[in-house]
PDB file of N, CA and C in Angstrom:
ATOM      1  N   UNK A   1     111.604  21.902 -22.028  1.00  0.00           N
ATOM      2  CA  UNK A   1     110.930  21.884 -20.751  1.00  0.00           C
ATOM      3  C   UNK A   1     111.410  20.672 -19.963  1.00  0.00           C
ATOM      4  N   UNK A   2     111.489  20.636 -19.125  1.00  0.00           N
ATOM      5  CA  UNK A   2     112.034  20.135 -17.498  1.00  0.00           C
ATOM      6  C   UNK A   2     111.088  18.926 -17.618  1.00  0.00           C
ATOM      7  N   UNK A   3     111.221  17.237 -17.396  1.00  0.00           N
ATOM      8  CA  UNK A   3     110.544  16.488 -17.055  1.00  0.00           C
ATOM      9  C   UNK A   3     110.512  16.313 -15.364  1.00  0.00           C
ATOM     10  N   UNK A   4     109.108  16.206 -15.271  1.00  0.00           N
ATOM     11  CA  UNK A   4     108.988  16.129 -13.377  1.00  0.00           C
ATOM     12  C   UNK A   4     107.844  14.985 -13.051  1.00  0.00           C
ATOM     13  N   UNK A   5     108.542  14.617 -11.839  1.00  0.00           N
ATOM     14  CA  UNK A   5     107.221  13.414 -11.945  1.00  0.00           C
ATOM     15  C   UNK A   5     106.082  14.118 -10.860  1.00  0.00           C
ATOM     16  N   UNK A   6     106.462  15.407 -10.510  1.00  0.00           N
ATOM     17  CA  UNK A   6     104.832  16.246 -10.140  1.00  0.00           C
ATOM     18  C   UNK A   6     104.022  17.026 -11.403  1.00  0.00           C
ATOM     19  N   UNK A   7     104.509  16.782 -12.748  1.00  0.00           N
ATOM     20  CA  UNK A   7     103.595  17.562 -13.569  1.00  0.00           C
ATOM     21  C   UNK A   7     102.766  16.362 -14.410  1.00  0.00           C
ATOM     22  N   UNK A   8     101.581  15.928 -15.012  1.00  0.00           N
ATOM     23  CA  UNK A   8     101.035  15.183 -15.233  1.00  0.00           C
ATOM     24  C   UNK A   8     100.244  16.229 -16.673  1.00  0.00           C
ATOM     25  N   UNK A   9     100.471  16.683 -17.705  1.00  0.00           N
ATOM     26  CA  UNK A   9      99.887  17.296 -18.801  1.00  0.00           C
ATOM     27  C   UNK A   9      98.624  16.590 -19.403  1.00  0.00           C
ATOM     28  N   UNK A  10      97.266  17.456 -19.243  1.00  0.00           N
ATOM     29  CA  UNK A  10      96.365  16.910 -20.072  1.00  0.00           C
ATOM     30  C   UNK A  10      96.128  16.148 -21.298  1.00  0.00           C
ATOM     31  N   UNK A  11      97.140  16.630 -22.171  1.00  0.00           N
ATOM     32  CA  UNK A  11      96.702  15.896 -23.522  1.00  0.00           C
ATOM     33  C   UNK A  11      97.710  14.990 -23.403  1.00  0.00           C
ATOM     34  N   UNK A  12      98.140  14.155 -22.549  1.00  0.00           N
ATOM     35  CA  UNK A  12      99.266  13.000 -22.698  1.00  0.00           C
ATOM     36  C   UNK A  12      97.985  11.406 -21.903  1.00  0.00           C
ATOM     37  N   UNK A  13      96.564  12.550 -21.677  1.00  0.00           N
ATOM     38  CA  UNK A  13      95.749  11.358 -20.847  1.00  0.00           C
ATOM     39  C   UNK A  13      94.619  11.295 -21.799  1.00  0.00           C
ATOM     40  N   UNK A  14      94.270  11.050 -22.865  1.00  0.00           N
ATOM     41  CA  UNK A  14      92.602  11.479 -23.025  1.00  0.00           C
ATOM     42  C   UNK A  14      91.544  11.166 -22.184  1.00  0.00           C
ATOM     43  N   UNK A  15      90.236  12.260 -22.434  1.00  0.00           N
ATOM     44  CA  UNK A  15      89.315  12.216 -22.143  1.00  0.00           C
ATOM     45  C   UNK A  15      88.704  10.642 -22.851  1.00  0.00           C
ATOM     46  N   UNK A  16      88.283   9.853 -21.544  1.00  0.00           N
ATOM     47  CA  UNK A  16      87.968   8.463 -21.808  1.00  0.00           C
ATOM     48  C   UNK A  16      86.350   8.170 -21.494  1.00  0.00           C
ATOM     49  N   UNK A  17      85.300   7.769 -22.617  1.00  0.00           N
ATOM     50  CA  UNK A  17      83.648   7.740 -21.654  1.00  0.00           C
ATOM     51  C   UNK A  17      83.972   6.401 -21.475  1.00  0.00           C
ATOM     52  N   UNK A  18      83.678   6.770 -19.724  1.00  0.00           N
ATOM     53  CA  UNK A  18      83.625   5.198 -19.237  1.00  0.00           C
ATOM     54  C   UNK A  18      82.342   4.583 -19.067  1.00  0.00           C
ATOM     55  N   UNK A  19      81.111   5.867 -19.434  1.00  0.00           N
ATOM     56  CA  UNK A  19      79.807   5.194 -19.414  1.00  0.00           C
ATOM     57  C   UNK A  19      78.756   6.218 -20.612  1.00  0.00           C
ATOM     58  N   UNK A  20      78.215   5.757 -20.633  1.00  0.00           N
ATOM     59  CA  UNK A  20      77.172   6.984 -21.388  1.00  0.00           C
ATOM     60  C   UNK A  20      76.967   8.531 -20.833  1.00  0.00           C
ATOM     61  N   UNK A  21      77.489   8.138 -19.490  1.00  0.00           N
ATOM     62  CA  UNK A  21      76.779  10.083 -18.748  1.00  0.00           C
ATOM     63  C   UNK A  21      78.066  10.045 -17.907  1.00  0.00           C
ATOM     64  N   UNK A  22      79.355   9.320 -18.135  1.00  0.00           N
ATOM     65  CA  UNK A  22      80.655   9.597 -17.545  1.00  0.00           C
ATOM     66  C   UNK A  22      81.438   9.748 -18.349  1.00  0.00           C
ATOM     67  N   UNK A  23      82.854  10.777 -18.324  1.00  0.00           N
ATOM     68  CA  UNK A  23      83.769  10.878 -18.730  1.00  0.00           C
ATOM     69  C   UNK A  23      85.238  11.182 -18.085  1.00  0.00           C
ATOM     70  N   UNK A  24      86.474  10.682 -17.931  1.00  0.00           N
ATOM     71  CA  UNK A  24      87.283  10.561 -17.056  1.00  0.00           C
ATOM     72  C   UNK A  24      88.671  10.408 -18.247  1.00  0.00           C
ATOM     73  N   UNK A  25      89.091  11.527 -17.551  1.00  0.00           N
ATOM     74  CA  UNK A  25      91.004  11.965 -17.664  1.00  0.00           C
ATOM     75  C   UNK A  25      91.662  11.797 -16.666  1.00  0.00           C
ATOM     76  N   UNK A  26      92.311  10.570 -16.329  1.00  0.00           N
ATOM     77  CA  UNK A  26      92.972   9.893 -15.336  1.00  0.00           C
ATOM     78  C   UNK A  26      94.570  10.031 -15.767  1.00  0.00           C
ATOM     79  N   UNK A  27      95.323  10.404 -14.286  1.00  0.00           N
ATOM     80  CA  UNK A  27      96.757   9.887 -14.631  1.00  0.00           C
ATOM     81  C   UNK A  27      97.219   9.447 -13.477  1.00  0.00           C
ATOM     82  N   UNK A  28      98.008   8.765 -13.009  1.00  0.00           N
ATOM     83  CA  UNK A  28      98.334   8.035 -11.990  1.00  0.00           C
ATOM     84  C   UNK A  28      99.779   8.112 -11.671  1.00  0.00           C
ATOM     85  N   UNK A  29      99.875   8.647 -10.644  1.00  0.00           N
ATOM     86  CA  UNK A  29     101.261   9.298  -9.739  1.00  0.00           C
ATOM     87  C   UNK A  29     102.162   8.138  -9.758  1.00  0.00           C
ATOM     88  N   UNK A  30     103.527   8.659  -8.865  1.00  0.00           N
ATOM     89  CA  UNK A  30     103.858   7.431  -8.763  1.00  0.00           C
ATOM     90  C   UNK A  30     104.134   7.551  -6.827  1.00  0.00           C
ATOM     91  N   UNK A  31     102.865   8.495  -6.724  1.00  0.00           N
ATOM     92  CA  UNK A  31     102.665   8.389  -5.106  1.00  0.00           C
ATOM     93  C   UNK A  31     101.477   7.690  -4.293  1.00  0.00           C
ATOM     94  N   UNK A  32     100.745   6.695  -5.002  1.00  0.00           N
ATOM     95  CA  UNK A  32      99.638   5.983  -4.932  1.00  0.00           C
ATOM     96  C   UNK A  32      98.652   6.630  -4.408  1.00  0.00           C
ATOM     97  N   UNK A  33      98.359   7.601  -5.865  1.00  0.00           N
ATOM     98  CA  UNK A  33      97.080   8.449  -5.634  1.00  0.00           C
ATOM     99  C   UNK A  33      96.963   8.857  -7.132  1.00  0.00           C
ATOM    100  N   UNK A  34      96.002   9.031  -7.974  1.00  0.00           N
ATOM    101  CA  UNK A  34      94.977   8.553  -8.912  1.00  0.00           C
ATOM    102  C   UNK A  34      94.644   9.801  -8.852  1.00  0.00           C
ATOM    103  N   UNK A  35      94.680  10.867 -10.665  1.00  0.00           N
ATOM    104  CA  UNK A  35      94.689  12.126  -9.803  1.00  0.00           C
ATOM    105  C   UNK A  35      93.595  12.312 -11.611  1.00  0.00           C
ATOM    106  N   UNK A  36      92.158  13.056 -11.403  1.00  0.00           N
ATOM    107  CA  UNK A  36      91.438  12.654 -12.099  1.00  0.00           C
ATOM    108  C   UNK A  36      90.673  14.322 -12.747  1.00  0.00           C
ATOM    109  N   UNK A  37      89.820  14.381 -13.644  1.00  0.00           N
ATOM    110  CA  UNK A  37      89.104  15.465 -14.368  1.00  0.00           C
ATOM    111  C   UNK A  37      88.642  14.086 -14.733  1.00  0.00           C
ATOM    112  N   UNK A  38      87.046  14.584 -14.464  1.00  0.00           N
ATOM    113  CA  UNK A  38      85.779  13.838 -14.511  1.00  0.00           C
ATOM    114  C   UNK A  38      84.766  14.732 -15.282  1.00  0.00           C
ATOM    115  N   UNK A  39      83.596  14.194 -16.223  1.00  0.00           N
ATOM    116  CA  UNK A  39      82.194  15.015 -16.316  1.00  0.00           C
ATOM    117  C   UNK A  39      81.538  13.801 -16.162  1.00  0.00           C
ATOM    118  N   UNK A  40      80.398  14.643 -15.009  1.00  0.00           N
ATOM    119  CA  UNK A  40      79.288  13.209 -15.152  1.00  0.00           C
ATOM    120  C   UNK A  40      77.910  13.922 -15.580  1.00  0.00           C
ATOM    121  N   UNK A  41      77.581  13.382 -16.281  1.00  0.00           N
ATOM    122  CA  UNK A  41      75.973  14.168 -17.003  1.00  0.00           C
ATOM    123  C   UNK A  41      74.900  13.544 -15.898  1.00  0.00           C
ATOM    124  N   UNK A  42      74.003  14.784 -16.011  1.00  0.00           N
ATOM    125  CA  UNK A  42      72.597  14.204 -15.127  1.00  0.00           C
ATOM    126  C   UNK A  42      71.812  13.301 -15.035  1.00  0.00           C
ATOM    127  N   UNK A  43      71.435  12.054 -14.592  1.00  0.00           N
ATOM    128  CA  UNK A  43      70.882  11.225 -14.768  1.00  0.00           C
ATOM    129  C   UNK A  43      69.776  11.523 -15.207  1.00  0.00           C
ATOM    130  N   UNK A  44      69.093  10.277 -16.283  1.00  0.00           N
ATOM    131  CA  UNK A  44      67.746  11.161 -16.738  1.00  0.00           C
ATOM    132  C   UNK A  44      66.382  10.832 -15.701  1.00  0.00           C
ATOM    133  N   UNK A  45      65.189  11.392 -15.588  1.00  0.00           N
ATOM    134  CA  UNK A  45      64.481  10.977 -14.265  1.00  0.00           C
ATOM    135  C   UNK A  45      64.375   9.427 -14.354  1.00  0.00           C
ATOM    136  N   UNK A  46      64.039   9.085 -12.868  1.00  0.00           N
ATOM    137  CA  UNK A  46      63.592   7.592 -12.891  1.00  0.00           C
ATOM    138  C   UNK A  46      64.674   6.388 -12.756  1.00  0.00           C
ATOM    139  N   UNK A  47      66.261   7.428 -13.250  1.00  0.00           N
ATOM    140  CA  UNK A  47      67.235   6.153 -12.934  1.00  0.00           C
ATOM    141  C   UNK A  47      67.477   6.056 -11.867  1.00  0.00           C
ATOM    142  N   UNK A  48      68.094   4.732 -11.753  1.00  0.00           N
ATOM    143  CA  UNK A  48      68.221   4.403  -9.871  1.00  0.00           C
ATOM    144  C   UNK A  48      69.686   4.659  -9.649  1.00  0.00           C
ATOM    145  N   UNK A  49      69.853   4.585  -8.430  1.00  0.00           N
ATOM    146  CA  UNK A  49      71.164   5.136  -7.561  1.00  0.00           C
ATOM    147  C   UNK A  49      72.185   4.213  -8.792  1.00  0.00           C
ATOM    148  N   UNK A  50      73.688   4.322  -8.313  1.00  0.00           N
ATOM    149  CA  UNK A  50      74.506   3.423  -8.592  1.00  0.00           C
ATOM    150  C   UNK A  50      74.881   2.749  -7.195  1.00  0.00           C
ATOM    151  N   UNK A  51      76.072   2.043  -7.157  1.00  0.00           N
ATOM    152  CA  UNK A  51      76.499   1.521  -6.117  1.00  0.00           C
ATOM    153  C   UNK A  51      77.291   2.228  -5.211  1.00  0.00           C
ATOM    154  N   UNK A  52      77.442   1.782  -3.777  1.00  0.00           N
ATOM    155  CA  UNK A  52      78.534   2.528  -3.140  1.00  0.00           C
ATOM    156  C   UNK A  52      79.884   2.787  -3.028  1.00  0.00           C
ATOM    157  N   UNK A  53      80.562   4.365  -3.124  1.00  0.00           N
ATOM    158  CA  UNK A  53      81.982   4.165  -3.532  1.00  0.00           C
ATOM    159  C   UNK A  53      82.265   3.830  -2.037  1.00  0.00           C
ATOM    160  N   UNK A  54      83.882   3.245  -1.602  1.00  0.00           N
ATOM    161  CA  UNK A  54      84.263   3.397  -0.618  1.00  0.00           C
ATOM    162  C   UNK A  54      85.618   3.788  -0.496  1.00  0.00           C
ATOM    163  N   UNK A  55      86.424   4.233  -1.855  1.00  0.00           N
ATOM    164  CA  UNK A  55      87.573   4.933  -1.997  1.00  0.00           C
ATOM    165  C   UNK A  55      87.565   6.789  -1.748  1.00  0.00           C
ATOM    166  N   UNK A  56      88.634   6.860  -1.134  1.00  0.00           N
ATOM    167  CA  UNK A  56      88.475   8.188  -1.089  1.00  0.00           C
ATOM    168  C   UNK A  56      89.435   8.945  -1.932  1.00  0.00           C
ATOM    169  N   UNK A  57      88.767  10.409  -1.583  1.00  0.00           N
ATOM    170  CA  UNK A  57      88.983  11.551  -3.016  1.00  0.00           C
ATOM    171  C   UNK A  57      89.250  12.984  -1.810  1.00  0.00           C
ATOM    172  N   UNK A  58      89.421  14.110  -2.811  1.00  0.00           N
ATOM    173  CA  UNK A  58      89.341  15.146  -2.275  1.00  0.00           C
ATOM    174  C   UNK A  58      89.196  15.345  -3.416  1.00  0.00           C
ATOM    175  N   UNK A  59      87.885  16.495  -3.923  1.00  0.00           N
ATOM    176  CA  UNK A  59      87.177  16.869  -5.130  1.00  0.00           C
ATOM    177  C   UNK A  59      87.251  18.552  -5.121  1.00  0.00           C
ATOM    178  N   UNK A  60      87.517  19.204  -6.147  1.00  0.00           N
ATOM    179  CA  UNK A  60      87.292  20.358  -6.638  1.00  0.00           C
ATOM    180  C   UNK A  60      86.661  20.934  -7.471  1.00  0.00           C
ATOM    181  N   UNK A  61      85.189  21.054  -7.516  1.00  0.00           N
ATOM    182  CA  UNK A  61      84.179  21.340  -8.045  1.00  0.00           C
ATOM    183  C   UNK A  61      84.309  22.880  -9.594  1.00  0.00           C
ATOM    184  N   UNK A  62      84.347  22.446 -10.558  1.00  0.00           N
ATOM    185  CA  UNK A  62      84.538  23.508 -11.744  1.00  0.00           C
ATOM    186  C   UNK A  62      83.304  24.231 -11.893  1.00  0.00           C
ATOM    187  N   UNK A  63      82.702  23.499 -12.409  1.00  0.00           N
ATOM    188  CA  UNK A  63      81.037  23.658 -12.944  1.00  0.00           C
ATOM    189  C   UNK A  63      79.907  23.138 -12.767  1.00  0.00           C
ATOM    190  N   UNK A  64      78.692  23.240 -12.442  1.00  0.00           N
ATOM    191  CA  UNK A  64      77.711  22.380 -12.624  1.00  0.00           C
ATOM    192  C   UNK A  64      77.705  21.781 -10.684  1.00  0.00           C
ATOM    193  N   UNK A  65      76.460  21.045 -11.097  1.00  0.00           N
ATOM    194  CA  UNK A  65      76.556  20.577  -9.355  1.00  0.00           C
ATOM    195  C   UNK A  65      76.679  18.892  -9.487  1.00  0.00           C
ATOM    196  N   UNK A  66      76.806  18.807  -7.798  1.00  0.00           N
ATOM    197  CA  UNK A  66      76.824  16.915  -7.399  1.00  0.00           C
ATOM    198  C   UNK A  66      76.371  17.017  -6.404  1.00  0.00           C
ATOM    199  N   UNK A  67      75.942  15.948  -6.407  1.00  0.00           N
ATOM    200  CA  UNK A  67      75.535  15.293  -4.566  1.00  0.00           C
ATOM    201  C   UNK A  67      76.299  14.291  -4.484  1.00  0.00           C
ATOM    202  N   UNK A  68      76.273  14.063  -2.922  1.00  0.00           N
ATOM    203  CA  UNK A  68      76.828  13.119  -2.336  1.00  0.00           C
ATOM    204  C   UNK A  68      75.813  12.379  -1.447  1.00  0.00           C
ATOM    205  N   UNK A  69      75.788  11.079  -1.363  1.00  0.00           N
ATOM    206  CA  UNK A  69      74.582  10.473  -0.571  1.00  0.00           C
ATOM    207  C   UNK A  69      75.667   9.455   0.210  1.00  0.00           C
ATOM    208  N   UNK A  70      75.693  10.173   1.412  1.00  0.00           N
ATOM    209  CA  UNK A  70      76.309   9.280   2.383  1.00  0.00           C
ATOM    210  C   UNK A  70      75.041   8.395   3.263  1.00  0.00           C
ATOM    211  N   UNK A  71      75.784   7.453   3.789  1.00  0.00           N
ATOM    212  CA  UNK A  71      74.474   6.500   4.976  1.00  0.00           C
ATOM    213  C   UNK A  71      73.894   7.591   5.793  1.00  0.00           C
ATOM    214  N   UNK A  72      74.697   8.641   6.463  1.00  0.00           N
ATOM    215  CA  UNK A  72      73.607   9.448   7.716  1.00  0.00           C
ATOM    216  C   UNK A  72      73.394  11.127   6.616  1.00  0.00           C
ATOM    217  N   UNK A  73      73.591  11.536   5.836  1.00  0.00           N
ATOM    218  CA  UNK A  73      73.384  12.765   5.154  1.00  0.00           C
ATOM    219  C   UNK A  73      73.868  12.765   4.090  1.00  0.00           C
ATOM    220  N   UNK A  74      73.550  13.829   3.327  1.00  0.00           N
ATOM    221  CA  UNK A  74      73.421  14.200   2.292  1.00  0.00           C
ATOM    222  C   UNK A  74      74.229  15.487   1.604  1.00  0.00           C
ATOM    223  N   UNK A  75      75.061  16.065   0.877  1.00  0.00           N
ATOM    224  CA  UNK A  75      75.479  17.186   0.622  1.00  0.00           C
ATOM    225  C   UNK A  75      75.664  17.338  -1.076  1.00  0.00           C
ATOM    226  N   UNK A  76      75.285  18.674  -1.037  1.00  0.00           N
ATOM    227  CA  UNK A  76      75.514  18.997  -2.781  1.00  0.00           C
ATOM    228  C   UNK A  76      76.408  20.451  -2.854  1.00  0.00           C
ATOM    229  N   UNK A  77      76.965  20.180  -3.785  1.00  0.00           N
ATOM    230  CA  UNK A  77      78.716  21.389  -4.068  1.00  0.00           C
ATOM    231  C   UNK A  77      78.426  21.731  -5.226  1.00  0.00           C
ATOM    232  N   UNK A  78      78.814  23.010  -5.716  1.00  0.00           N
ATOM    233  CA  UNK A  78      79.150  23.469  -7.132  1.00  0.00           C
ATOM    234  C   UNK A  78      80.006  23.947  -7.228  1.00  0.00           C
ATOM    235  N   UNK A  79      79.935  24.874  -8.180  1.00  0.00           N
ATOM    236  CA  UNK A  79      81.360  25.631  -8.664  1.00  0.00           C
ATOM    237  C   UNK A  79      82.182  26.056  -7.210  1.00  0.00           C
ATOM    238  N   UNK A  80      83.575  26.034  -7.390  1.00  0.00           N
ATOM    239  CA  UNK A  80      84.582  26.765  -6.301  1.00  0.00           C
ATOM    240  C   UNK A  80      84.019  25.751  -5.011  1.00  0.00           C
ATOM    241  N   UNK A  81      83.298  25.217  -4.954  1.00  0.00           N
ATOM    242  CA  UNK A  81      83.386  23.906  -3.724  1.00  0.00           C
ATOM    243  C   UNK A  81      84.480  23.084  -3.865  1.00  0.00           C
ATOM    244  N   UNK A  82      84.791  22.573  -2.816  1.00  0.00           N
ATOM    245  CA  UNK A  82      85.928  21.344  -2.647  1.00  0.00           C
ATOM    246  C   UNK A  82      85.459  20.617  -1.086  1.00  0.00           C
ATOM    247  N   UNK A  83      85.449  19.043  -1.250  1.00  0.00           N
ATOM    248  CA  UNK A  83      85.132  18.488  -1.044  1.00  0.00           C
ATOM    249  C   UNK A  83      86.672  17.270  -0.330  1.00  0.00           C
ATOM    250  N   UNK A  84      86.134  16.447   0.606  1.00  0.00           N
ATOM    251  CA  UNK A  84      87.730  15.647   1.159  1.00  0.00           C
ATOM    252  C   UNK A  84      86.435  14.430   1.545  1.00  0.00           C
ATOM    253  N   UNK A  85      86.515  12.976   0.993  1.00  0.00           N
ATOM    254  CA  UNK A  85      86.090  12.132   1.506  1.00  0.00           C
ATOM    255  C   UNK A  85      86.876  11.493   1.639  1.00  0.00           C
ATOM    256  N   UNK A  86      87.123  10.545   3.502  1.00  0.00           N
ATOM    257  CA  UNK A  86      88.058   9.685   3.215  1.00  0.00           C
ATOM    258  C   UNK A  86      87.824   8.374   2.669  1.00  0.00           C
ATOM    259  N   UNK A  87      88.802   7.544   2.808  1.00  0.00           N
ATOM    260  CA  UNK A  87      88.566   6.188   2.649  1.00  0.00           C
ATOM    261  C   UNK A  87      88.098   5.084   3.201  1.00  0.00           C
ATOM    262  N   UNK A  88      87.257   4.031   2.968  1.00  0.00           N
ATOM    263  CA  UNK A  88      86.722   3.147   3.990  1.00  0.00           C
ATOM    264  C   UNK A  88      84.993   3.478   4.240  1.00  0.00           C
ATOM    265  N   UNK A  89      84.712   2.050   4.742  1.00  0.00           N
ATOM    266  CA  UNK A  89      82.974   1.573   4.301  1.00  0.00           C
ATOM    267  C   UNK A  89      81.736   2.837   5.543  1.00  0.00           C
ATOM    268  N   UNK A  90      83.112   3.234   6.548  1.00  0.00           N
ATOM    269  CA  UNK A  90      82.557   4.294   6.996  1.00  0.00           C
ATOM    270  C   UNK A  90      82.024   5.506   6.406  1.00  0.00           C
ATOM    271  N   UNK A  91      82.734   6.001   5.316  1.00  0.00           N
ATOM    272  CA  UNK A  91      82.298   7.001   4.383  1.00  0.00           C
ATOM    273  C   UNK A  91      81.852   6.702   3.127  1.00  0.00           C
ATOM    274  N   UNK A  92      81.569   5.830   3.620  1.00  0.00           N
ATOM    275  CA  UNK A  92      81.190   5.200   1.427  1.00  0.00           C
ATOM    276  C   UNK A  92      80.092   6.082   1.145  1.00  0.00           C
ATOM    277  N   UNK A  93      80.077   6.477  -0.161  1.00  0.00           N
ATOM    278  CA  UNK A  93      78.630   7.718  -0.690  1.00  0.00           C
ATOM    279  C   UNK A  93      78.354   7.009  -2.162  1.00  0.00           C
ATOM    280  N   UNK A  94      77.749   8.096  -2.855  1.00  0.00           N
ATOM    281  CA  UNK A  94      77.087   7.597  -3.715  1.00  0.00           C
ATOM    282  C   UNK A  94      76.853   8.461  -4.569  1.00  0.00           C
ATOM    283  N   UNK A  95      77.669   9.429  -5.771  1.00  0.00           N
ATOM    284  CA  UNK A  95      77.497  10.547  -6.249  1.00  0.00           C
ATOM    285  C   UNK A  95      76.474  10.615  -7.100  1.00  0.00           C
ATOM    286  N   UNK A  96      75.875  11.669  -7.696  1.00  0.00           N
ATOM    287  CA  UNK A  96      75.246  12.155  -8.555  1.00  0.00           C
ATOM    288  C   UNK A  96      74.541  13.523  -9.202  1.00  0.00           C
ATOM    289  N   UNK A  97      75.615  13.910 -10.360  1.00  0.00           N
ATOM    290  CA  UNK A  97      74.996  15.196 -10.715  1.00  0.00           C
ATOM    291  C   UNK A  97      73.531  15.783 -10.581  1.00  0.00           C
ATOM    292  N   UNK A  98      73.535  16.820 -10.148  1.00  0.00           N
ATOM    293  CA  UNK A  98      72.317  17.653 -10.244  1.00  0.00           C
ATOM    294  C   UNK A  98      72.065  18.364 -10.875  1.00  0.00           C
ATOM    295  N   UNK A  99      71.250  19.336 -11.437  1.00  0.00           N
ATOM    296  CA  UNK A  99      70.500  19.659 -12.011  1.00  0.00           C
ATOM    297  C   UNK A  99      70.284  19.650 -13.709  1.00  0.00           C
ATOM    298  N   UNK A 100      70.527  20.326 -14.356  1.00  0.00           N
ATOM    299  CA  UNK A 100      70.637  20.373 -16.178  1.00  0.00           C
ATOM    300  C   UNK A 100      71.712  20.260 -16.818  1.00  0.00           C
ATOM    301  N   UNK A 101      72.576  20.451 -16.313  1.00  0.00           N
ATOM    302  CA  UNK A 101      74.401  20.228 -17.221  1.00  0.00           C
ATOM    303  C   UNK A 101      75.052  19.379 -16.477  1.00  0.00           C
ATOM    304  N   UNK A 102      75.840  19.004 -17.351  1.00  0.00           N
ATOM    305  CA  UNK A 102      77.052  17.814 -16.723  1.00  0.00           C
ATOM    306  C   UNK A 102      77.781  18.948 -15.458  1.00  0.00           C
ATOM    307  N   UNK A 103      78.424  18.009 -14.357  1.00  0.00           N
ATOM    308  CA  UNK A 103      79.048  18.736 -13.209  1.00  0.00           C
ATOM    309  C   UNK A 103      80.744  18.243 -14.050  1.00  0.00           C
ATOM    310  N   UNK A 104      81.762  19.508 -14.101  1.00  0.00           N
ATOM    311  CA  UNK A 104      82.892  18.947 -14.055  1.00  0.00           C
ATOM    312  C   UNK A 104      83.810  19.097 -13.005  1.00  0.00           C
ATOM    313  N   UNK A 105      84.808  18.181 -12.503  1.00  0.00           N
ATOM    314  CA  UNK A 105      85.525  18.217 -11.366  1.00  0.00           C
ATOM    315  C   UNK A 105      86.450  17.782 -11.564  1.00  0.00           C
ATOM    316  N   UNK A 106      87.468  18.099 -10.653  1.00  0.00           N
ATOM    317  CA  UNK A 106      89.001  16.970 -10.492  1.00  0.00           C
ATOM    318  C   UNK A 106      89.021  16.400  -9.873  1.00  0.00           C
ATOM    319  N   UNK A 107      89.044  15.321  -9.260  1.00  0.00           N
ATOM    320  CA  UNK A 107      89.707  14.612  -7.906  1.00  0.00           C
ATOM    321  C   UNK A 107      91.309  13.983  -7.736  1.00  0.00           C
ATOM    322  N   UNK A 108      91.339  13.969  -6.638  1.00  0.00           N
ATOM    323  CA  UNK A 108      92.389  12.507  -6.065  1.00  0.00           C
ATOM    324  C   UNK A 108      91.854  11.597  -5.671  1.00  0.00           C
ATOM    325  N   UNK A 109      92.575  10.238  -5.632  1.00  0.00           N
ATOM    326  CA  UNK A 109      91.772   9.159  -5.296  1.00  0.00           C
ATOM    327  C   UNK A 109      92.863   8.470  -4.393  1.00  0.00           C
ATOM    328  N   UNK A 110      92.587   8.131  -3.771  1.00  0.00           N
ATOM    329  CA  UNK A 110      93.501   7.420  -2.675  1.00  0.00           C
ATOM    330  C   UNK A 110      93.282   6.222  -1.872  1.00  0.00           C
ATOM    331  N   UNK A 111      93.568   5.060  -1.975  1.00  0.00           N
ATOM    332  CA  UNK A 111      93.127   4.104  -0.173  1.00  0.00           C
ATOM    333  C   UNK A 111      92.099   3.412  -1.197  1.00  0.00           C
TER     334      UNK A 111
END
């Protein structure tokens, strides 16, 4: 098989928990963009927000749901959703799975 620097193969990244209710398969282009398969499990009641992202993504929703908590609204995606936030403190949000199962997704990350 053909080496390409547009193909990036799953099992050359593992699945990494970067927290107790996160998990992230990262590989990194060499077009400065950060290209990702995420699960984030539901927070359990009562936990508080996290902090604000201000990097941007364009997300493709697999399974399960998310929200997004931007400063003026609010939006939640599931399966076959896709999502484009840009970059910068103008769009900064604040994700978090919804309802009973982990949400899984891909993103890009960019800026």
């Amino acid at each position: 098989m053909t080496n390409s620097p547009y193909l990036f193969r799953a099992a050359d990244h593992p699945l990494v928990a970067v927290s107790e209710r996160l998990k992230v398969r990262e590989a990194h282009s060499g077009f400065g963009i950060a290209l990702r398969y995420q699960e984030r499990a539901p927070d359990p009641p009562g936990t508080p927000e996290g902090g604000w992202c201000e990097t941007g993504h364009s997300i493709f929703i697999l399974s399960g749901h998310i929200r997004y908590r931007f400063d003026d609204h609010t939006v939640e995606a599931g399966p076959g959703d896709m999502l484009h936030i840009p970059a910068g403190p103008a769009h900064r949000h604040k994700p978090r799975a919804i309802g009973e199962e982990p949400v899984r997704y891909v993103l890009t990350e960019f800026g």
